[in-house]
Protein backbone atom coordinates (compact mmCIF):
# COMPACT_ATOMS: atom_id res chain seq x y z
CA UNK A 1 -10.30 4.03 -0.42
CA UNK A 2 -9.50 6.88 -2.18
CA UNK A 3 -7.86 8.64 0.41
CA UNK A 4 -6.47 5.52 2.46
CA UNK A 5 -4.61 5.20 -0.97
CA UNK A 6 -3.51 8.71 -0.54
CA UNK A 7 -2.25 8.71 2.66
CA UNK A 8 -0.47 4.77 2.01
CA UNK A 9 1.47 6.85 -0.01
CA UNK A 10 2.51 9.76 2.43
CA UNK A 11 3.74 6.72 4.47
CA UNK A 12 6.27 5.85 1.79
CA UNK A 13 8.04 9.12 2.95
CA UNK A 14 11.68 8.24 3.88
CA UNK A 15 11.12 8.81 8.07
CA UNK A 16 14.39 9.96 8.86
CA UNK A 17 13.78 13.38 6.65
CA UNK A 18 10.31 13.68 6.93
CA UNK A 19 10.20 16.35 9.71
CA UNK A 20 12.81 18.03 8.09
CA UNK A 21 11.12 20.02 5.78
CA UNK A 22 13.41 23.04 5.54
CA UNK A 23 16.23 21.45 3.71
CA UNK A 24 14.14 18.48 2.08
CA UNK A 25 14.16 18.93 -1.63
CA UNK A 26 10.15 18.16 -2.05
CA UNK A 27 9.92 17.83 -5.83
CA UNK A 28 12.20 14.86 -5.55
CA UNK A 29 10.44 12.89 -3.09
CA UNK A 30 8.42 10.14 -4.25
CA UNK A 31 5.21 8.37 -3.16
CA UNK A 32 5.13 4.14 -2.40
CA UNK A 33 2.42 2.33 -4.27
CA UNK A 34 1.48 2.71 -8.30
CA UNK A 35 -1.54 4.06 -9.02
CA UNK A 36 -1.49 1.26 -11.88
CA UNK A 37 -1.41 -1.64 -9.54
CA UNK A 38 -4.10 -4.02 -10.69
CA UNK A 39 -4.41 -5.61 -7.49
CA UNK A 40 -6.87 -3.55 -4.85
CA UNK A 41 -7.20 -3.73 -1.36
CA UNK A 42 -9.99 -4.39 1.25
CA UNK A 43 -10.08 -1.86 4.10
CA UNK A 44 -10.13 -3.49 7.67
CA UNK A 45 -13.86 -2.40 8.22
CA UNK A 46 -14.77 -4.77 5.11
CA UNK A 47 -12.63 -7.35 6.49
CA UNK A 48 -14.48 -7.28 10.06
CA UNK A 49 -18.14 -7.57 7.76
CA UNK A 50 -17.10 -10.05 5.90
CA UNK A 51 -16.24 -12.58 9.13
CA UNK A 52 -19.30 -11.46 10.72
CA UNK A 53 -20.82 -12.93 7.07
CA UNK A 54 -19.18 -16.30 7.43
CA UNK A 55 -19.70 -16.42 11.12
CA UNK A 56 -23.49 -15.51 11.39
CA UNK A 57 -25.04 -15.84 8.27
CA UNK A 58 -24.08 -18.98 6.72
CA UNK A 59 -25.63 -19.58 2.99
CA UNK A 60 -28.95 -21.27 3.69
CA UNK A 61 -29.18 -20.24 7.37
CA UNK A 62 -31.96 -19.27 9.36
CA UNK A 63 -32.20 -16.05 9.63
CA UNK A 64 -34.91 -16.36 12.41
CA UNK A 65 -32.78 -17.87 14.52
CA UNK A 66 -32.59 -16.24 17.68
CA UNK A 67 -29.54 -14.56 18.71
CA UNK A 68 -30.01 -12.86 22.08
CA UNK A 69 -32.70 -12.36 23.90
CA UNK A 70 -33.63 -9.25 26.31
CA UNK A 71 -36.69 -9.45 29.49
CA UNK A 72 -37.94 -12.01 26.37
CA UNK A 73 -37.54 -10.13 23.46
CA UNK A 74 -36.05 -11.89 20.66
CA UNK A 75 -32.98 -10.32 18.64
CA UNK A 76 -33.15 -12.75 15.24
CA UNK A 77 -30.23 -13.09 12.53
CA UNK A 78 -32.30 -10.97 10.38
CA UNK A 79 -32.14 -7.74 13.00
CA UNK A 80 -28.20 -7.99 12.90
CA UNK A 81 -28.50 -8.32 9.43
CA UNK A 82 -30.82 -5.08 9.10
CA UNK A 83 -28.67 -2.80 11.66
CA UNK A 84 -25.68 -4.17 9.59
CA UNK A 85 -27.39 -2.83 6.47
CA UNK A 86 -28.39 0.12 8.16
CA UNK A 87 -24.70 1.22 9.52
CA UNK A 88 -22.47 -0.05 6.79
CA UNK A 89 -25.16 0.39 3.37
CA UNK A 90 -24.15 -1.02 0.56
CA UNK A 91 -20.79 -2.68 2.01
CA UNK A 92 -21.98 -6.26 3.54
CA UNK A 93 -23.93 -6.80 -0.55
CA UNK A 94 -20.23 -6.17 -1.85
CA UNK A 95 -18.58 -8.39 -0.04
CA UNK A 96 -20.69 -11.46 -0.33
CA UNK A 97 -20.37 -10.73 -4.00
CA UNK A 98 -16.90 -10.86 -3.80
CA UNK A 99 -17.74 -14.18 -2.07
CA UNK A 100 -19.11 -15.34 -4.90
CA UNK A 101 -17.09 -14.43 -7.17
CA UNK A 102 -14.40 -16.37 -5.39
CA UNK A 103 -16.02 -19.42 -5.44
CA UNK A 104 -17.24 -19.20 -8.99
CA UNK A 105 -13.37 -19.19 -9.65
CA UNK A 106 -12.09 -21.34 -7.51
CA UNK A 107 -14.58 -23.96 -9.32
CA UNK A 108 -12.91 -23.06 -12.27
CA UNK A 109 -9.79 -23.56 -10.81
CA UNK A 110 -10.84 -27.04 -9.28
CA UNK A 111 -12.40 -28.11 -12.82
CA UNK A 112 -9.23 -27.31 -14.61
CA UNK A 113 -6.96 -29.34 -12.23
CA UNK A 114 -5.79 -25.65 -10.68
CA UNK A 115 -4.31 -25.56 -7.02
CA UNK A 116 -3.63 -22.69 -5.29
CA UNK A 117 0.06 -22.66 -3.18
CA UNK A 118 1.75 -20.71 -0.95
CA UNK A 119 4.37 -20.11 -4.03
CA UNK A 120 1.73 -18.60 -6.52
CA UNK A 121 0.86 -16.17 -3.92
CA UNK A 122 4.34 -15.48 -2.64
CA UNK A 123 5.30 -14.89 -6.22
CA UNK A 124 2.50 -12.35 -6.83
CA UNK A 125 3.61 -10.70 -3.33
CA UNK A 126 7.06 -10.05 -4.94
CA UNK A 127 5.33 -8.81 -8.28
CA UNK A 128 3.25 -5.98 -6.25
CA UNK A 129 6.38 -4.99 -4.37
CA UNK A 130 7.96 -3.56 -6.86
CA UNK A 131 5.21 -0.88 -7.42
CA UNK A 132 6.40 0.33 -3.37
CA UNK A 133 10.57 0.43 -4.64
CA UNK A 134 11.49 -0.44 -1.80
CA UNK A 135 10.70 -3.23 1.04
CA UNK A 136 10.50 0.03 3.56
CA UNK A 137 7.61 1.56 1.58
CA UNK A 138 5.79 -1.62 1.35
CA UNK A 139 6.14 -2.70 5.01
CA UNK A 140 4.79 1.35 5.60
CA UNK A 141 2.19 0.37 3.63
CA UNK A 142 1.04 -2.54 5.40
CA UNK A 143 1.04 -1.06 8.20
CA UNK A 144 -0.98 1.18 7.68
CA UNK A 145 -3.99 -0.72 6.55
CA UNK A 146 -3.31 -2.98 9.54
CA UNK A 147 -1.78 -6.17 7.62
CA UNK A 148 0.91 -8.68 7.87
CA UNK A 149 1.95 -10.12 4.52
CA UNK A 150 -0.04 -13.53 5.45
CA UNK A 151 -3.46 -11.32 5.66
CA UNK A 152 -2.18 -9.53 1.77
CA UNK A 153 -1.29 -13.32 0.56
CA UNK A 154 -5.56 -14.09 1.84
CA UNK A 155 -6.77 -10.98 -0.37
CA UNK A 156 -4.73 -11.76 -3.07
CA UNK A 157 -5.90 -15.43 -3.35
CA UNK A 158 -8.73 -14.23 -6.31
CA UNK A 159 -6.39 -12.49 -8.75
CA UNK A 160 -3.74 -15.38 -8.12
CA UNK A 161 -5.94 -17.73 -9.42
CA UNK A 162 -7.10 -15.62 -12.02
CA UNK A 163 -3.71 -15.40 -13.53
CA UNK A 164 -3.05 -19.28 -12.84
CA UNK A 165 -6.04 -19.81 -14.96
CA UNK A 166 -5.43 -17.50 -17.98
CA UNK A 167 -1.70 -17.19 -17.63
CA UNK A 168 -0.89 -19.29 -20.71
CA UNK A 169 -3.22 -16.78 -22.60
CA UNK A 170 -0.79 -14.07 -22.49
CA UNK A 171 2.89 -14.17 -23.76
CA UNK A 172 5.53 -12.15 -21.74
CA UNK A 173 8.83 -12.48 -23.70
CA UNK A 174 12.29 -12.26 -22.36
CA UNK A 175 12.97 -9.27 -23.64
CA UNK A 176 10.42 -7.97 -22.64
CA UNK A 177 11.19 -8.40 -18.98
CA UNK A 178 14.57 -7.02 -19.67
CA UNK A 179 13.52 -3.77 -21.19
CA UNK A 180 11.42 -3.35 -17.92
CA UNK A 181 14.02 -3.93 -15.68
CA UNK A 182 16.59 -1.93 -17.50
CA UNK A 183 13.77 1.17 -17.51
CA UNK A 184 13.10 0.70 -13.72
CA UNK A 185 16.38 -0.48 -12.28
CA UNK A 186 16.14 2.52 -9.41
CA UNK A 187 12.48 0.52 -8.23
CA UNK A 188 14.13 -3.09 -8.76
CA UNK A 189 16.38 -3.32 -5.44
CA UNK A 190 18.96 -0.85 -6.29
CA UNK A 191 19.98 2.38 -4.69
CA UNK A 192 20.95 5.40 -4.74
CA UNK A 193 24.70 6.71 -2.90
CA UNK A 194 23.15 8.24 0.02
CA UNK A 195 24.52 9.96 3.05
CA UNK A 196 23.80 9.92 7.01
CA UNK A 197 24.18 13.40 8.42
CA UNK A 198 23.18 15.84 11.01
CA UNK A 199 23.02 19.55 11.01
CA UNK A 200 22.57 22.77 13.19
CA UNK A 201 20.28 25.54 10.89
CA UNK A 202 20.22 28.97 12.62
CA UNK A 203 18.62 32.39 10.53
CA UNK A 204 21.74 34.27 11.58
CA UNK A 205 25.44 33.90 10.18
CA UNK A 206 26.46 35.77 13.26
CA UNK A 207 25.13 32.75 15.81
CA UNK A 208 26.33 30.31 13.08
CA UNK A 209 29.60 31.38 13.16
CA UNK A 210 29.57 31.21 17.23
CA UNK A 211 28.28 27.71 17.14
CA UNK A 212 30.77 26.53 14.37
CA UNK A 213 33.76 27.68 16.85
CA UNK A 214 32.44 26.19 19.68
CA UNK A 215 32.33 22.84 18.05
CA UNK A 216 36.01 23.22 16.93
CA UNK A 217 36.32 24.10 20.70
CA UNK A 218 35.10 20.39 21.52
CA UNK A 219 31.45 21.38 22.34
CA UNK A 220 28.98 18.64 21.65
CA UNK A 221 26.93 18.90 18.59
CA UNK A 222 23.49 17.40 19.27
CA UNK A 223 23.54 19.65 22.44
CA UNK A 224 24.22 22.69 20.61
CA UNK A 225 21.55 21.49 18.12
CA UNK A 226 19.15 20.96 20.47
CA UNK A 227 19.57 24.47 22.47
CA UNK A 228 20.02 26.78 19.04
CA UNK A 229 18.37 24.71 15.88
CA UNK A 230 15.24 25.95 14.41
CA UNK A 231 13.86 23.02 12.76
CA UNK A 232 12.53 19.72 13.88
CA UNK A 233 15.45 18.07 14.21
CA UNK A 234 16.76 20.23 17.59
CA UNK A 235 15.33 17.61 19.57
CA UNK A 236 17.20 14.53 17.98
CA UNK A 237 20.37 16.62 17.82
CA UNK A 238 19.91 17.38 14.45
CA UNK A 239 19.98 14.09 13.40
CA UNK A 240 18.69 13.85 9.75
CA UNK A 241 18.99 10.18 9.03
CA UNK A 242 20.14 8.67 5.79
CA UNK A 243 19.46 10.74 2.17
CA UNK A 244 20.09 10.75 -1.05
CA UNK A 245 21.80 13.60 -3.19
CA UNK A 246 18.26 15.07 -4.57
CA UNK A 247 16.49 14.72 -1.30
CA UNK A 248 17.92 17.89 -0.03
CA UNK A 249 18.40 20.97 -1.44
CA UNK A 250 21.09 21.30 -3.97
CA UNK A 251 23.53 23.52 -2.16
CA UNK A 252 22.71 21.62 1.28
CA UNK A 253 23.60 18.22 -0.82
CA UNK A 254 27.05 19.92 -2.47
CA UNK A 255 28.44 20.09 1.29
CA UNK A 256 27.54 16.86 2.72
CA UNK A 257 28.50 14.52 0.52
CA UNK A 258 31.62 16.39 -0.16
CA UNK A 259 32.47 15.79 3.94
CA UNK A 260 34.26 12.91 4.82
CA UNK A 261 32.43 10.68 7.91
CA UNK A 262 32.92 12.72 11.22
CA UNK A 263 33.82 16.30 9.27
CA UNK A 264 31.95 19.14 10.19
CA UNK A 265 31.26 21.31 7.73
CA UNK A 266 32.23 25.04 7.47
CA UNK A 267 28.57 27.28 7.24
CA UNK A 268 26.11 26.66 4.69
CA UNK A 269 23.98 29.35 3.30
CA UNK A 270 20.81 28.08 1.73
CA UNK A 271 17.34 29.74 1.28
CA UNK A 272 15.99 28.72 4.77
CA UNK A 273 18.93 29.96 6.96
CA UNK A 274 22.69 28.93 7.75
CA UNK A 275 23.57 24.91 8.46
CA UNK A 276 26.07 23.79 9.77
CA UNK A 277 26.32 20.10 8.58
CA UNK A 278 28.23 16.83 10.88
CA UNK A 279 28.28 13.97 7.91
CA UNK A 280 27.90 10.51 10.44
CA UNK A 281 27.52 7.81 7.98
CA UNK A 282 27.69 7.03 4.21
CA UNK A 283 26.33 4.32 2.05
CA UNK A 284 27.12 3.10 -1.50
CA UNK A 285 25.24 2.58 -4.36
CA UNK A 286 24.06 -0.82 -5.17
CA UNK A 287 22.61 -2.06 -8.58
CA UNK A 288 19.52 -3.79 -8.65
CA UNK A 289 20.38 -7.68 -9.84
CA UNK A 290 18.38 -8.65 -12.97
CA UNK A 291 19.07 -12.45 -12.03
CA UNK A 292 16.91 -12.01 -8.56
CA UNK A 293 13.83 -9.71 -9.88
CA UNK A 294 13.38 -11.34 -13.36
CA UNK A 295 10.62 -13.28 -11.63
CA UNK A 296 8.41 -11.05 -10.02
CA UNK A 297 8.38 -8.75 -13.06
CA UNK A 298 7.47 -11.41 -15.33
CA UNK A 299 3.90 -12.33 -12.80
CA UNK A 300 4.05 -8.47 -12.82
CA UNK A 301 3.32 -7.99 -16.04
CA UNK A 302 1.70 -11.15 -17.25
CA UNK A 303 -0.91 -9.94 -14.08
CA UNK A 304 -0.97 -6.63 -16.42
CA UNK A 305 -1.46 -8.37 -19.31
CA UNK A 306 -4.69 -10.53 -18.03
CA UNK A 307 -5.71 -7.35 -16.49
CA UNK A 308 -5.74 -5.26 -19.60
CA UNK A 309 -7.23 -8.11 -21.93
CA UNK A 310 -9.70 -10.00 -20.14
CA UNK A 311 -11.51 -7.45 -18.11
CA UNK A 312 -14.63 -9.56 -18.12
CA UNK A 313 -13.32 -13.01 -17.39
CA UNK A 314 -14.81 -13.63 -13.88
CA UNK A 315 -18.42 -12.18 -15.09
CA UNK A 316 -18.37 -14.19 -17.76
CA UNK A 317 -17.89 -17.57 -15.52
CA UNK A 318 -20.52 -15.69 -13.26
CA UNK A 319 -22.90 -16.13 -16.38
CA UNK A 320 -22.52 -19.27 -16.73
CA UNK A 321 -23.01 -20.46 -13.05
CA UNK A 322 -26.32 -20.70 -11.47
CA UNK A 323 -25.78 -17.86 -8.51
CA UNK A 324 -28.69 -17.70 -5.83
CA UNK A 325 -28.16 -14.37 -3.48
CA UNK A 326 -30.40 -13.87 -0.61
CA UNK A 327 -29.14 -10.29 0.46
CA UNK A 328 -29.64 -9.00 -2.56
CA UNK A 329 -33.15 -10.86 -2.97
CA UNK A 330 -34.30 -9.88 0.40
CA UNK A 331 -33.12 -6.12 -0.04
CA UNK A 332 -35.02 -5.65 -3.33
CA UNK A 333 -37.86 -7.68 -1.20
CA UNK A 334 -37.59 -4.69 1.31
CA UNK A 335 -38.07 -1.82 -1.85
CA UNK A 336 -41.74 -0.60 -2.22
CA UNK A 337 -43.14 -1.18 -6.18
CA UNK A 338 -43.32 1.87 -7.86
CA UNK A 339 -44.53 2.47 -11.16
CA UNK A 340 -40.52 2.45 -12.34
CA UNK A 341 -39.83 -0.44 -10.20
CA UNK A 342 -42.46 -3.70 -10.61
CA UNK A 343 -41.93 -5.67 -7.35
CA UNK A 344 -41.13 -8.85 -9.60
CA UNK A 345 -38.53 -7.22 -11.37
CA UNK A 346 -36.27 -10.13 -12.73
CA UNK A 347 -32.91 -7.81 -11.84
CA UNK A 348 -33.77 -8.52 -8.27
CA UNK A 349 -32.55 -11.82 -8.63
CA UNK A 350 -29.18 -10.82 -10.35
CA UNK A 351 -25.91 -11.48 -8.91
CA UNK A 352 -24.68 -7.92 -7.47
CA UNK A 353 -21.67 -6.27 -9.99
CA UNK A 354 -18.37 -6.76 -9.24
């Protein structure tokens, strides 16, 4: 996961500048997803074992049961189950145990008159969002991991009920929701003035200058991009997309969003070579609006809050519930006794960790 999470947050790159590294201003750029997000993701390959659980190995189902057969030769529930093991370790144990654990607190949930809708879940969708700042960076990263928003709302169903179950624990003032959207107003919907442009960057003010009086001549720009720019964007024309001020380099940033739409700049001299700049499109600033995201930041952090304070909730109703696990039974069944390991020993029959 480690570096899936990495990567999810490459994809949060703004695309239109990506390629452009030459003029991008890189210590500006920010990543999608917090690293303090208390919600955690399954990776597709869990996904697939854990339908393959539900599908072939029911709870209480035989595991000689014969699956295929070849010129006779019986292929049982228990083979799969073994190869499984075999290819994918530890991974099929960890997902029944999240199993469990599900169960254990949707019990809960049933005992305590708790149901689940598609609004709880909808609402902790809109709290996690605001860890990606923007609905581009959280699309990217659902993409990536192969996921609409219905298969997020699935793996999200545990922690929603969690926090339907101990939200009245926690208090989450008013103010408190304020201060966090006053403090995070860029990540909250709002953004920044930014400006659609395309350029031509040549290493010699010579050829610069030659290009920059053909286009006054009426020669086309993305052509003259495409036969004499240097960096990736030749082949678009030089298109750079939209950007903001500090997403470019300083002196690069001056000149464009001093243009008006459809002025060409005069040549600009920066440390990677001599632009010049065609500004195509501009955008405002917008503020982010308290009124819509007052909501999802107060699930966000009351989801914080239950996070940070009752770490051991769901093994605590895994005490108290009378947990039977096969895999885990029949793979400590499988381990030789050792002098350090007595083939009775009572952990054997423990639920797995979460």
């Amino acid at each position: 996961m480690d570096n899936k999470e990495t990567q999810s947050q490459q994809f949060s790159e703004n695309n239109e500048v990506a390629g452009n590294a030459p003029i991008v201003n890189n210590n500006e750029r920010n990543g999608g997803g917090s690293k303090n997000n208390p919600f955690w993701m399954i990776a597709s390959i869990i996904l697939a074992i854990a339908l393959i659980l539900v599908i072939i190995f029911p709870i209480g189902g035989n595991k000689e049961e014969t699956l295929a057969t070849v010129n006779g030769t019986k292929i049982t529930q228990k083979d799969l189950l073994g190869t499984l093991q075999q290819y994918y370790g530890d991974s099929i144990t960890s997902v029944l145990d999240r199993m469990i654990t599900e169960e254990v607190v949707g019990q809960e949930a049933k005992a305590k008159n708790i149901k689940l809708t598609d609004a709880d879940l909808s609402a902790d969708i809109a709290a996690l969002k605001i860890d990606y700042g923007s609905e581009e960076n959280f699309q990217s990263f659902l993409s990536y991991y192969g996921m609409t928003e219905d298969d997020l709302k699935n793996e999200l169903k545990l922690q929603t009920l969690v926090r339907l179950l101990l939200q009245d624990t926690v208090e989450v003032t008013d103010e408190e929701v304020q201060t966090y959207f006053d403090e995070n107003k860029s990540n909250l919907g709002g953004s920044a003035e930014k400006v659609k442009a395309s350029h031509i960057l040549v290493t010699d003010k010579a050829l610069a200058e030659d290009i920059l009086a053909q286009l006054k001549d009426g020669a086309d720009f993305a052509e003259l991009a495409a036969q004499y720019g240097t960096d990736g964007t030749a082949t678009t024309g030089g298109d750079l997309g939209f950007f903001t001020y500090e997403e470019m380099v300083p002196q690069f940033s001056e000149a464009a969003f001093a243009l008006e739409v459809n002025e060409l700049s005069d040549i600009v001299e920066t440390e990677f070579g001599y632009h010049i700049i065609l500004k195509t499109d501009y955008q405002e600033a917008t503020e982010a609006n308290f009124d819509t995201m007052k909501d999802a930041i107060k699930v966000k952090l009351i989801n914080e809050e239950i996070y940070a304070n009752n770490s051991t909730y769901t093994e605590d109703l895994r005490s108290k519930a009378k947990i039977t696990n096969n895999l885990v039974e029949d793979k400590a069944a499988e381990v030789p006794a050792t002098n350090d390991t007595p083939a009775n020993d009572s952990a054997a029959n423990e639920p797995a960790a979460e």
